[in-house]
PDB file of N, CA and C in Angstrom:
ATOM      1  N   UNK A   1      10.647  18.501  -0.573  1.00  0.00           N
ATOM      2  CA  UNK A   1      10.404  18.689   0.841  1.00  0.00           C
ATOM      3  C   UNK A   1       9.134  17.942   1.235  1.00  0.00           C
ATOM      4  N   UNK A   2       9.021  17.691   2.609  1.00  0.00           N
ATOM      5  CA  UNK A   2       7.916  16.808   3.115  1.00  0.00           C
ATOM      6  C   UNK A   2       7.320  17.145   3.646  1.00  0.00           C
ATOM      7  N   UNK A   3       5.934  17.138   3.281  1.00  0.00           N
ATOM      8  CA  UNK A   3       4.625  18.096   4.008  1.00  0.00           C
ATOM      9  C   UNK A   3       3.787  17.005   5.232  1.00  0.00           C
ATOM     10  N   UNK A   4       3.551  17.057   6.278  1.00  0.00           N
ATOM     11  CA  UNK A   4       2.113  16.573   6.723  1.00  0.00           C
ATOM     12  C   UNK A   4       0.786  17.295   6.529  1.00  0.00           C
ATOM     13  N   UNK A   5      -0.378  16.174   6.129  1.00  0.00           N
ATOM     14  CA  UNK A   5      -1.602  16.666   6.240  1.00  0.00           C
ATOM     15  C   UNK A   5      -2.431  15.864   6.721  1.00  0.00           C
ATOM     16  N   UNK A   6      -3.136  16.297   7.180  1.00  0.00           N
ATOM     17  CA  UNK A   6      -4.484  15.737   7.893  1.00  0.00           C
ATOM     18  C   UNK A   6      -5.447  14.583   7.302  1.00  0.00           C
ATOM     19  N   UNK A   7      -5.889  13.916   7.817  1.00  0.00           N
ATOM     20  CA  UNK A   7      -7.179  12.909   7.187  1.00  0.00           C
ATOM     21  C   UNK A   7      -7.746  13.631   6.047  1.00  0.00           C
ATOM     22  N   UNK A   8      -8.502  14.605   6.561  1.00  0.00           N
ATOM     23  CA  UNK A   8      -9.690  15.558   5.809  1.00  0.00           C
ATOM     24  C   UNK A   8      -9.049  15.885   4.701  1.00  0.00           C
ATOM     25  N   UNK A   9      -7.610  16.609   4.711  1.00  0.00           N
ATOM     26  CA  UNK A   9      -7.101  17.458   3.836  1.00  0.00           C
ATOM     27  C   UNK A   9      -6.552  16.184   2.672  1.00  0.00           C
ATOM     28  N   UNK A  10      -6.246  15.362   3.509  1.00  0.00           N
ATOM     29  CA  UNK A  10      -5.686  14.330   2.456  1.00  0.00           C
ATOM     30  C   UNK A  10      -6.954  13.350   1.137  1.00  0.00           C
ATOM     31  N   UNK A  11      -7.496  13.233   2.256  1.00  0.00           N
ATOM     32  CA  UNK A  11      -9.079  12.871   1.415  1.00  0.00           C
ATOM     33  C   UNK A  11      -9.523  13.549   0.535  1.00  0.00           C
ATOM     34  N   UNK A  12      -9.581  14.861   0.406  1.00  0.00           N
ATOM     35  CA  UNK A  12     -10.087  15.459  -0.471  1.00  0.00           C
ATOM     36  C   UNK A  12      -9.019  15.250  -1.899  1.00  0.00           C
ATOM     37  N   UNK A  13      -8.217  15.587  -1.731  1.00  0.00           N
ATOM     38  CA  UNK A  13      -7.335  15.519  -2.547  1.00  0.00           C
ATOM     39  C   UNK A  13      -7.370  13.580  -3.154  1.00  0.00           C
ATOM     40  N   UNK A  14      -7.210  13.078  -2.531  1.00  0.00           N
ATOM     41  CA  UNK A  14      -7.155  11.238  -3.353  1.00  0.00           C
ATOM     42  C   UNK A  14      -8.004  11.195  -3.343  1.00  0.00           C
ATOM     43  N   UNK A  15      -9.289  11.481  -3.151  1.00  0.00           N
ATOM     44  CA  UNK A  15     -10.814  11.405  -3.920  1.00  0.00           C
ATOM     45  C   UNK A  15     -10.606  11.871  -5.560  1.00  0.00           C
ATOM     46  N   UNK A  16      -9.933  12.976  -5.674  1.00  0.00           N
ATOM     47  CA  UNK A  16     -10.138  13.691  -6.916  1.00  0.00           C
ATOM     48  C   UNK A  16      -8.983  13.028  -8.034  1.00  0.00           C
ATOM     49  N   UNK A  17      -7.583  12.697  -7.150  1.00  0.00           N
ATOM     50  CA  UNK A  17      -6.611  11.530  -7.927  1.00  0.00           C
ATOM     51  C   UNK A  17      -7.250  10.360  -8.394  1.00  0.00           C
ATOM     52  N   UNK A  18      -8.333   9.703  -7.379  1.00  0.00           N
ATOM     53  CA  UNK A  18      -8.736   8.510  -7.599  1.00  0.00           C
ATOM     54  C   UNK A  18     -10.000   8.463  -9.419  1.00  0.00           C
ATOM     55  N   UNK A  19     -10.570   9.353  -8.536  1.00  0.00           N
ATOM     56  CA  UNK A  19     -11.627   9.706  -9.967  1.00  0.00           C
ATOM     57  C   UNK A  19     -10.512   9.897 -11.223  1.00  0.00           C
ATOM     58  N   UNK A  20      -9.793  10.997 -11.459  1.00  0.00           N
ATOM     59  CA  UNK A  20      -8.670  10.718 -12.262  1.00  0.00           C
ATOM     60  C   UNK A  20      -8.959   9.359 -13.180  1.00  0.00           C
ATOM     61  N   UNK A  21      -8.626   8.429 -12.252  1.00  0.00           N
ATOM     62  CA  UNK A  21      -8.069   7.137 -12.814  1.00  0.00           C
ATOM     63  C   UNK A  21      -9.617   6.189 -13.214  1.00  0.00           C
ATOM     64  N   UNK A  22     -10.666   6.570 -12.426  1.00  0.00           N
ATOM     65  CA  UNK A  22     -11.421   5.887 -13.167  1.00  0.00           C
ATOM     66  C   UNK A  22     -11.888   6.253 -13.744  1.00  0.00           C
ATOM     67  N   UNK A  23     -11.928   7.879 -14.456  1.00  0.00           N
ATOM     68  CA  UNK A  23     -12.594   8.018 -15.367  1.00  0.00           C
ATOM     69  C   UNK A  23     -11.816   7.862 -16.551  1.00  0.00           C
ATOM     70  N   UNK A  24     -10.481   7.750 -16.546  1.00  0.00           N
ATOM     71  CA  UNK A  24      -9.584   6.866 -17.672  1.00  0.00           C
ATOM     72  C   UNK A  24      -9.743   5.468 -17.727  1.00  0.00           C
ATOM     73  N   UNK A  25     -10.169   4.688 -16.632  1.00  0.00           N
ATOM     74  CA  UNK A  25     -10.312   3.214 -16.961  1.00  0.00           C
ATOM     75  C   UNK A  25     -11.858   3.394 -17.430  1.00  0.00           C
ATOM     76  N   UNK A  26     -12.779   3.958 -17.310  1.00  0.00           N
ATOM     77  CA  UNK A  26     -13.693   4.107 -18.579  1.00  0.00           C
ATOM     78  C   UNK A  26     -13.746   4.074 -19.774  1.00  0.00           C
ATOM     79  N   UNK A  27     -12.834   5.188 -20.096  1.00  0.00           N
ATOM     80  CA  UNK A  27     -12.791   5.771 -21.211  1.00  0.00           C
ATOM     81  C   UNK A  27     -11.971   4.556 -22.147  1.00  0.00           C
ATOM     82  N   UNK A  28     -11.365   3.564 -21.560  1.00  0.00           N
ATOM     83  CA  UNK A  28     -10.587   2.281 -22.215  1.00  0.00           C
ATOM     84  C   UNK A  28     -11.157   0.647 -21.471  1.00  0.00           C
ATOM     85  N   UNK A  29     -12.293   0.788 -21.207  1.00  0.00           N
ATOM     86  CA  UNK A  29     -12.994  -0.140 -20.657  1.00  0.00           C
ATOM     87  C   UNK A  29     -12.755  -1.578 -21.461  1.00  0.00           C
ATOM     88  N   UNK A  30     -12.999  -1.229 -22.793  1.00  0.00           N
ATOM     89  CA  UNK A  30     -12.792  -2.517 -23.718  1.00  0.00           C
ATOM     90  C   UNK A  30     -11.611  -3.135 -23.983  1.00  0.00           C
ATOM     91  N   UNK A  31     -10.687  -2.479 -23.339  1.00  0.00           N
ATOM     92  CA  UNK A  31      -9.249  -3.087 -23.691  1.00  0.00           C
ATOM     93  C   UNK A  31      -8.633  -4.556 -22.629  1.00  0.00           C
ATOM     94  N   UNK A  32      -9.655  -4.357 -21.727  1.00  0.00           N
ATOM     95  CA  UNK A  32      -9.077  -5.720 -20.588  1.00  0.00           C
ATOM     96  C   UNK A  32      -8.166  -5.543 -19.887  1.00  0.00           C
ATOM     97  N   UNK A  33      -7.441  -4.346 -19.693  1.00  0.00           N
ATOM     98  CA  UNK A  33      -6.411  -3.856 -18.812  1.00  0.00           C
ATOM     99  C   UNK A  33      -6.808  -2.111 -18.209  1.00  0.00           C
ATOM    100  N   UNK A  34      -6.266  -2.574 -17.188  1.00  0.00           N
ATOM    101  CA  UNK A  34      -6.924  -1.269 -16.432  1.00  0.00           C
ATOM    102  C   UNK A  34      -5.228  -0.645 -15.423  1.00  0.00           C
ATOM    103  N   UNK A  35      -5.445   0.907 -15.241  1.00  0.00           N
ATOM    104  CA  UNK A  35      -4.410   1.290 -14.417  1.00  0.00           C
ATOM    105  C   UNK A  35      -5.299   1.367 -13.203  1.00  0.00           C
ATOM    106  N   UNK A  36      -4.535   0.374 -11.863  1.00  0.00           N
ATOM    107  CA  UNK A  36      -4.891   0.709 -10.807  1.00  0.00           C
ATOM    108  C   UNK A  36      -4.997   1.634  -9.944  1.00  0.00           C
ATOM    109  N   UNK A  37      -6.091   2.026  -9.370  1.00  0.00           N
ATOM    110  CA  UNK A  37      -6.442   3.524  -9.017  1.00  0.00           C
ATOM    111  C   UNK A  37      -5.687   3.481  -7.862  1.00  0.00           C
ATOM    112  N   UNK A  38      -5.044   2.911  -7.087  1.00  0.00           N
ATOM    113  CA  UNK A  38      -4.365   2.651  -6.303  1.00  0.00           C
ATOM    114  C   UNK A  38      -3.311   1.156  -5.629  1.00  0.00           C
ATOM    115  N   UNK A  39      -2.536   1.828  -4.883  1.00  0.00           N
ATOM    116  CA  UNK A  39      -1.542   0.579  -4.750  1.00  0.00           C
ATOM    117  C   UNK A  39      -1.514   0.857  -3.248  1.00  0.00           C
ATOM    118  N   UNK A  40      -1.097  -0.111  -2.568  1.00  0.00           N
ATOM    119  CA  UNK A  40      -0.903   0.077  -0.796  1.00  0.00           C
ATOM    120  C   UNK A  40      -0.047  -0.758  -0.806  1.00  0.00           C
ATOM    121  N   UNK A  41       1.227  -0.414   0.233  1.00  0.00           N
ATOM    122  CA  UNK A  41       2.090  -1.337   0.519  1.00  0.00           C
ATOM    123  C   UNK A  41       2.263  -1.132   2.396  1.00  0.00           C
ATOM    124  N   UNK A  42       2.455  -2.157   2.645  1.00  0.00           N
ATOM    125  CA  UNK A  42       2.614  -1.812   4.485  1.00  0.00           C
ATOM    126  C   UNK A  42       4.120  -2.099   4.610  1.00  0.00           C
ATOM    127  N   UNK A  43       4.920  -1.483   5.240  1.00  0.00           N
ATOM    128  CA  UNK A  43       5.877  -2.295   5.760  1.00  0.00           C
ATOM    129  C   UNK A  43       6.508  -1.400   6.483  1.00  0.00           C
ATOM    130  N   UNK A  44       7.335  -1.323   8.047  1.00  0.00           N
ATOM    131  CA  UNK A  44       8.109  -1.248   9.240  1.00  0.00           C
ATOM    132  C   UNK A  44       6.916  -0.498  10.105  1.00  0.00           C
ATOM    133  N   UNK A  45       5.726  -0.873   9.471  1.00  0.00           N
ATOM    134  CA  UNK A  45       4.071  -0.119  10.488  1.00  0.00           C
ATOM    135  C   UNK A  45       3.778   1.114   9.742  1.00  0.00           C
ATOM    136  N   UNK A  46       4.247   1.441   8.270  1.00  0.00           N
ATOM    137  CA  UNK A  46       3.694   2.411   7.709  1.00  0.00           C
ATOM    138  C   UNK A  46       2.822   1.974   6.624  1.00  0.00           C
ATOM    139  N   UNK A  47       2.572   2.674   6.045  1.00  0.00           N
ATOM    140  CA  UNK A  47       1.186   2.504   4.750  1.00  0.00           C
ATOM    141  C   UNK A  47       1.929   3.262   3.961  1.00  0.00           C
ATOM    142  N   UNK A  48       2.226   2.993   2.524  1.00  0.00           N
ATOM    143  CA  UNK A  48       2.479   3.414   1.693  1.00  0.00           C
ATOM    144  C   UNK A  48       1.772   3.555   0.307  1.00  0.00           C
ATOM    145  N   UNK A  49       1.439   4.390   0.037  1.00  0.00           N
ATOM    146  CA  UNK A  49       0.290   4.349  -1.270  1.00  0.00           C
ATOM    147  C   UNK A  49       0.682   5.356  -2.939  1.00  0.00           C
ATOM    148  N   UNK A  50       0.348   4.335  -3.555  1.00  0.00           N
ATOM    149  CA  UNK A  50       0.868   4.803  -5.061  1.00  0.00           C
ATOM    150  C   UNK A  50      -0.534   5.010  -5.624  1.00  0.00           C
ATOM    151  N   UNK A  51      -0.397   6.251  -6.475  1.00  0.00           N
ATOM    152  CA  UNK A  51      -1.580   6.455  -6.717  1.00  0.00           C
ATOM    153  C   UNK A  51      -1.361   6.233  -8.632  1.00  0.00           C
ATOM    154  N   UNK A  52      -1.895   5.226  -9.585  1.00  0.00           N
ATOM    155  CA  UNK A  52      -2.171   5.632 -10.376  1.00  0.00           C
ATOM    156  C   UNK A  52      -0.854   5.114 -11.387  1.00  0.00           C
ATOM    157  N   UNK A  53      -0.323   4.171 -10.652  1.00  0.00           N
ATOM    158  CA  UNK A  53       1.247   3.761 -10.863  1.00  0.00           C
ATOM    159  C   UNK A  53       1.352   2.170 -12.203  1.00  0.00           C
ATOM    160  N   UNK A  54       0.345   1.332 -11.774  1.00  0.00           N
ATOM    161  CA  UNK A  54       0.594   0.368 -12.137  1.00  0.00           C
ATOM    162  C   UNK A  54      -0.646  -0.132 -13.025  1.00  0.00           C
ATOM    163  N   UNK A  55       0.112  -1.446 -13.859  1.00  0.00           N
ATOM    164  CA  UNK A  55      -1.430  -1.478 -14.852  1.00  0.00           C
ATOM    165  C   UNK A  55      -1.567  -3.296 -14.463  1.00  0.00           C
ATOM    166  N   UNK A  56      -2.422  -3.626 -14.537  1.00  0.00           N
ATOM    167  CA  UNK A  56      -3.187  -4.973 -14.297  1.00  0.00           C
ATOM    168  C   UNK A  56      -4.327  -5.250 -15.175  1.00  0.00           C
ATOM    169  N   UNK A  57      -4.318  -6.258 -15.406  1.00  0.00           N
ATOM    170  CA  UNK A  57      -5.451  -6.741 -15.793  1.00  0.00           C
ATOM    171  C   UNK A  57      -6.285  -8.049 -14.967  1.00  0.00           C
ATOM    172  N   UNK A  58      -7.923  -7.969 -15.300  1.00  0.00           N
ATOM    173  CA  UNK A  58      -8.566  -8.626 -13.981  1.00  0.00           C
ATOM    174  C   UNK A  58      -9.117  -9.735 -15.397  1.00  0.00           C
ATOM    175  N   UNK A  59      -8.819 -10.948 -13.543  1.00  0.00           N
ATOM    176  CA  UNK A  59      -8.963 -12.032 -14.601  1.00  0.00           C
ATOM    177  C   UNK A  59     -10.167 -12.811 -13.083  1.00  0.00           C
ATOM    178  N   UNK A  60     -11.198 -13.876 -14.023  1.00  0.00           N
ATOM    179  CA  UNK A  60     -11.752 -14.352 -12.474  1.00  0.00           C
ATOM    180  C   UNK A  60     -11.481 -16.081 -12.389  1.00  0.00           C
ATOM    181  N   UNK A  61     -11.370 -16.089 -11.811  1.00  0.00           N
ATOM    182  CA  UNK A  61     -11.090 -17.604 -10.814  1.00  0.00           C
ATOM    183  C   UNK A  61     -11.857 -17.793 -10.162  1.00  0.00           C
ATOM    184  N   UNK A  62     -12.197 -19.034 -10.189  1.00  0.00           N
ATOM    185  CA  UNK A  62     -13.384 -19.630  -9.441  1.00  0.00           C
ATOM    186  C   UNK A  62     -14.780 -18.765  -8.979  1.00  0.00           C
ATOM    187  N   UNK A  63     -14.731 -17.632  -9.522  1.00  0.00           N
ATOM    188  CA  UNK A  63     -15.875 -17.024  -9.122  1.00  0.00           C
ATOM    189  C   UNK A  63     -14.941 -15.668  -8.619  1.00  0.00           C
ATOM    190  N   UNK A  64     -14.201 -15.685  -8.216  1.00  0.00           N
ATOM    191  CA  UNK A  64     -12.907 -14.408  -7.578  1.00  0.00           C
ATOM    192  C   UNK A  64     -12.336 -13.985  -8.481  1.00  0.00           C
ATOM    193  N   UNK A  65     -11.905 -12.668  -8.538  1.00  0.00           N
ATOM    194  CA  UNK A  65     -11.841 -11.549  -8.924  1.00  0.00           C
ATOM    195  C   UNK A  65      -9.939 -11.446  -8.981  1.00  0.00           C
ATOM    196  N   UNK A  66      -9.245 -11.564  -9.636  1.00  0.00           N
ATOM    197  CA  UNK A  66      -7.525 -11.598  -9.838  1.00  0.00           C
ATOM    198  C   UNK A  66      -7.283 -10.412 -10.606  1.00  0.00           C
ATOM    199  N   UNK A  67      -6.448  -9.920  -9.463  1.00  0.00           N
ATOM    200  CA  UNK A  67      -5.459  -8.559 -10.243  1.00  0.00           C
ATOM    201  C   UNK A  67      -4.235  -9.155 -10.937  1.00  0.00           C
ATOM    202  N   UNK A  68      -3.597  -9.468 -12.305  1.00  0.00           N
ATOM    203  CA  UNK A  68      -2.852  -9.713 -12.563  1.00  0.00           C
ATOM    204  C   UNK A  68      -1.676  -8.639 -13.047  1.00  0.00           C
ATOM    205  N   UNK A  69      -0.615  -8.577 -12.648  1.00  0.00           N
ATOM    206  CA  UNK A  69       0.295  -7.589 -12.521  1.00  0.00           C
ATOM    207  C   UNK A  69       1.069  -7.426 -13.764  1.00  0.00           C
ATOM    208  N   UNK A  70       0.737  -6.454 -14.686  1.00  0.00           N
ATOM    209  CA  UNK A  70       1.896  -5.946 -15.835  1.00  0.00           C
ATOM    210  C   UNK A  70       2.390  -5.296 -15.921  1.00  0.00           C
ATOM    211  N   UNK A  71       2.852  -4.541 -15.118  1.00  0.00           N
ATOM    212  CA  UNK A  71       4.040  -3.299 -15.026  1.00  0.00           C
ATOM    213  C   UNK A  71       3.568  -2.216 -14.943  1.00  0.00           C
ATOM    214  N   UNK A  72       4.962  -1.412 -15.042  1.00  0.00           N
ATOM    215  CA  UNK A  72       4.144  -0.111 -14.658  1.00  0.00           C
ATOM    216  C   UNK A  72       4.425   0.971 -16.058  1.00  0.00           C
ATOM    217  N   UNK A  73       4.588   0.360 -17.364  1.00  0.00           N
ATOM    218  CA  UNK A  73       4.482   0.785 -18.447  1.00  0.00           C
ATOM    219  C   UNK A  73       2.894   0.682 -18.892  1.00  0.00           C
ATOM    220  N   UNK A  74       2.789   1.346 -19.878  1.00  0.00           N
ATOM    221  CA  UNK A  74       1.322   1.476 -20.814  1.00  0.00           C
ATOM    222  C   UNK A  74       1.493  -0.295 -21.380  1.00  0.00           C
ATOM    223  N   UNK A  75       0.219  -0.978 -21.188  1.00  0.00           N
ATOM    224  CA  UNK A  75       1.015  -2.387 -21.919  1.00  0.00           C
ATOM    225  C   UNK A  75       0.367  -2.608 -23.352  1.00  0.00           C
ATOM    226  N   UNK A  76      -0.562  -1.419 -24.122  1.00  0.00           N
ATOM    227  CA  UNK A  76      -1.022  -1.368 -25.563  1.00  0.00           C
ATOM    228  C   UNK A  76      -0.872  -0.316 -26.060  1.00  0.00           C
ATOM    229  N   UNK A  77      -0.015   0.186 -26.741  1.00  0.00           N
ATOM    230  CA  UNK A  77       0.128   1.062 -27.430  1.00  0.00           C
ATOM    231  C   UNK A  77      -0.776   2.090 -27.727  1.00  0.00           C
ATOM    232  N   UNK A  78      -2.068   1.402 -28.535  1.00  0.00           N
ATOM    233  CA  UNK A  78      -2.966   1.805 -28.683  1.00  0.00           C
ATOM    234  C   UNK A  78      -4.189   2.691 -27.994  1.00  0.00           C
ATOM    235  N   UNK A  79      -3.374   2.364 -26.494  1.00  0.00           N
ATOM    236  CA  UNK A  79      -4.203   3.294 -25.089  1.00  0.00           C
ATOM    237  C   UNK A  79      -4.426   4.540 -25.281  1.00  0.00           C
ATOM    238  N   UNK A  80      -4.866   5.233 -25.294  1.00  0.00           N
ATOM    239  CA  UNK A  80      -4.718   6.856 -25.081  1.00  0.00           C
ATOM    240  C   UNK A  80      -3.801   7.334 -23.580  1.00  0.00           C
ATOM    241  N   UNK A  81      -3.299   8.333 -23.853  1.00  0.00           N
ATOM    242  CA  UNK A  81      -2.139   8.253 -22.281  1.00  0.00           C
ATOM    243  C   UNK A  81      -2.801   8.240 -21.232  1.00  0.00           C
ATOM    244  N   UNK A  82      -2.788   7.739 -20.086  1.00  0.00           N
ATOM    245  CA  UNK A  82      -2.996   7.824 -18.626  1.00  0.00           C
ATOM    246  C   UNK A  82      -2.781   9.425 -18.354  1.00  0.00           C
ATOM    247  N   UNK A  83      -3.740   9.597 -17.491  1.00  0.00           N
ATOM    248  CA  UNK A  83      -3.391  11.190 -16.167  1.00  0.00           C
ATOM    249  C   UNK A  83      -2.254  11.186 -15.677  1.00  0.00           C
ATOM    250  N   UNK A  84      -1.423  12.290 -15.920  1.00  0.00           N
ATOM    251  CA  UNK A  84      -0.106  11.907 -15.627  1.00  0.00           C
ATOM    252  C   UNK A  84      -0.024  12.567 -13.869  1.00  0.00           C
ATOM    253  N   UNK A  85       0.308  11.842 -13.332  1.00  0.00           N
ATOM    254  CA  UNK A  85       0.814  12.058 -11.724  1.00  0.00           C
ATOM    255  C   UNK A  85       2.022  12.407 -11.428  1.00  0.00           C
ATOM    256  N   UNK A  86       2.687  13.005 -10.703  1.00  0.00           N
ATOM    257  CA  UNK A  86       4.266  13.246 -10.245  1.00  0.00           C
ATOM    258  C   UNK A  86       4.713  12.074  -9.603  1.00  0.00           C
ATOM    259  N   UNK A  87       5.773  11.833  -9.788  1.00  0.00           N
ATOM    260  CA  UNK A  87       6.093  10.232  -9.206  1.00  0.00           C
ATOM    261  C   UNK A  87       6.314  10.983  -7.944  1.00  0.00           C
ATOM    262  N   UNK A  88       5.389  10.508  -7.196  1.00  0.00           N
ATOM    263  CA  UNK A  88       5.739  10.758  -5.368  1.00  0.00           C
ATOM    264  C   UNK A  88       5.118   9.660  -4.695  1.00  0.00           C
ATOM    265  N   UNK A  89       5.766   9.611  -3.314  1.00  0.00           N
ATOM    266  CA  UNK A  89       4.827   8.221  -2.748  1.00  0.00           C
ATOM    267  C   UNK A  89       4.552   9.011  -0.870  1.00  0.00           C
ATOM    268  N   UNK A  90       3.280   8.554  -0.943  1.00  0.00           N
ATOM    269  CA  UNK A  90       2.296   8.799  -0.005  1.00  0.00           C
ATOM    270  C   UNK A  90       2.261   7.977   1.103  1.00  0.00           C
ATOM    271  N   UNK A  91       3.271   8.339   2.295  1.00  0.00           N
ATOM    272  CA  UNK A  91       2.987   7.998   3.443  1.00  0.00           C
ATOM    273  C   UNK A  91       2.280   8.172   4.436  1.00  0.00           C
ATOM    274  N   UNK A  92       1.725   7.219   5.469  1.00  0.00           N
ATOM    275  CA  UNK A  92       0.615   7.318   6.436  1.00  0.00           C
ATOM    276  C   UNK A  92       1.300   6.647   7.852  1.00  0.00           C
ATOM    277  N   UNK A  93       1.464   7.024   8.426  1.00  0.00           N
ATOM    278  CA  UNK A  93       1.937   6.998   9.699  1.00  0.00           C
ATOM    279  C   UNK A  93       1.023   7.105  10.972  1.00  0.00           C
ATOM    280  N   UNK A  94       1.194   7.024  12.195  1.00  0.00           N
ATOM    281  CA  UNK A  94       0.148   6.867  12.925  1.00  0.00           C
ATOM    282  C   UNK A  94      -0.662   7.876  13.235  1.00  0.00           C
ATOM    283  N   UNK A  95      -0.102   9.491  12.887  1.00  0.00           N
ATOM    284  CA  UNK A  95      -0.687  11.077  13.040  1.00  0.00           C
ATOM    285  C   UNK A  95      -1.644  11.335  11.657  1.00  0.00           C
ATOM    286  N   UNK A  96      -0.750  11.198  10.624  1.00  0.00           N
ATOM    287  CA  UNK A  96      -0.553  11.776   9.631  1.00  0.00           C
ATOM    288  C   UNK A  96      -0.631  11.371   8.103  1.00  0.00           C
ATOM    289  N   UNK A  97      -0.761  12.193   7.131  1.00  0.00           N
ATOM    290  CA  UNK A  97      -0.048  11.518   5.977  1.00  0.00           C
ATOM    291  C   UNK A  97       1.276  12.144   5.513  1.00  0.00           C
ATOM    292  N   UNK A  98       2.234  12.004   5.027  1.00  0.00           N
ATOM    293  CA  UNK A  98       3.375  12.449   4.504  1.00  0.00           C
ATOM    294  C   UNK A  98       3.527  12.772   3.301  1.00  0.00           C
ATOM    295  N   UNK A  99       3.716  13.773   2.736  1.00  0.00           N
ATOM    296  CA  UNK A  99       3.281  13.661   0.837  1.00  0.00           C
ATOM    297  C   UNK A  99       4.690  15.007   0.590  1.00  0.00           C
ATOM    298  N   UNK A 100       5.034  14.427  -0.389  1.00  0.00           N
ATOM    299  CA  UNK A 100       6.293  15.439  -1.129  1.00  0.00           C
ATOM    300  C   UNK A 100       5.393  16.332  -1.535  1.00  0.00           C
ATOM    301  N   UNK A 101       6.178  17.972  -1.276  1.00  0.00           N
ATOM    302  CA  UNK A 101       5.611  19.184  -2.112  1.00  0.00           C
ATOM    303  C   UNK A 101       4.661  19.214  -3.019  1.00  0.00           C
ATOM    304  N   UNK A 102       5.599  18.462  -3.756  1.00  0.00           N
ATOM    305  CA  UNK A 102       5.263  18.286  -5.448  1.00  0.00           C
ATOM    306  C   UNK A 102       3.476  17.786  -5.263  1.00  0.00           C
ATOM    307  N   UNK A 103       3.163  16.696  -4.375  1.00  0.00           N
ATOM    308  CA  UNK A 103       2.005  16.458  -4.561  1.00  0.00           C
ATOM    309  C   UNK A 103       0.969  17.508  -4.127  1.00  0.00           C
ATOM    310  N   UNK A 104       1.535  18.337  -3.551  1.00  0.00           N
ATOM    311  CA  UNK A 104       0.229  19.725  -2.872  1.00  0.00           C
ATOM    312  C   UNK A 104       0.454  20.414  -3.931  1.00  0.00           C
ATOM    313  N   UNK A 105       1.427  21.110  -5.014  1.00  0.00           N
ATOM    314  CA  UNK A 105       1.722  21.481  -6.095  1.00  0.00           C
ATOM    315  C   UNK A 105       0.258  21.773  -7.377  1.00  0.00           C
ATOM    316  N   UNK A 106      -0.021  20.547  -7.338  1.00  0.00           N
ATOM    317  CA  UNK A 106      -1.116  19.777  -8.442  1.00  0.00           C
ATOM    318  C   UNK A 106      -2.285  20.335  -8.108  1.00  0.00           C
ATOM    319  N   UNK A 107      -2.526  20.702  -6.480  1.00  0.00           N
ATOM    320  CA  UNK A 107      -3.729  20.647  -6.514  1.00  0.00           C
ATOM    321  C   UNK A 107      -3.473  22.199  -5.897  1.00  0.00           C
TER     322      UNK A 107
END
């Protein structure tokens, strides 16, 4: 089922998802691949956001900073597991945010 929540209410909550994820890309700092603490996609005027979904590694160019895209599997074995998240996806609309149950669930 599909909940709306507020700026405030939503913030609090992806502040604490977000930390999540970087205090796991800490904890594997030396490996050269990192899970992105977030993903945004726009499309028909909505915002869509994955939290915690995908792994990249940063590479620099010319002085700039490249997210290079490797899936959305673990890509070294050797990782210790990622924070596991409920696969849900986080819509933002022009009121609101939109978030499945499941994500108010967690917290």
């Amino acid at each position: 089922m599909l909940v709306r929540l507020e700026e405030k209410e939503f913030d609090k909550i992806f502040s604490k998802l977000k930390e999540q994820v970087y205090e796991y890309n800490s904890k594997i700092s030396g490996s050269e691949v990192y899970l992105k603490p977030y993903h945004v996609v726009y499309k028909n005027g909505k915002k869509y956001i994955y939290i915690g979904k995908y792994w990249y590694k940063l590479e620099k160019y010319n002085g700039k900073i490249k997210w290079i895209y490797l899936g959305k599997e673990k890509p070294l074995a050797n990782l210790p597991d990622p924070p596991k998240f409920p696969e849900f996806t986080i819509i933002k609309d022009e009121k609101s945010y939109i978030v499945d149950e499941k994500f108010l669930n967690n917290f």
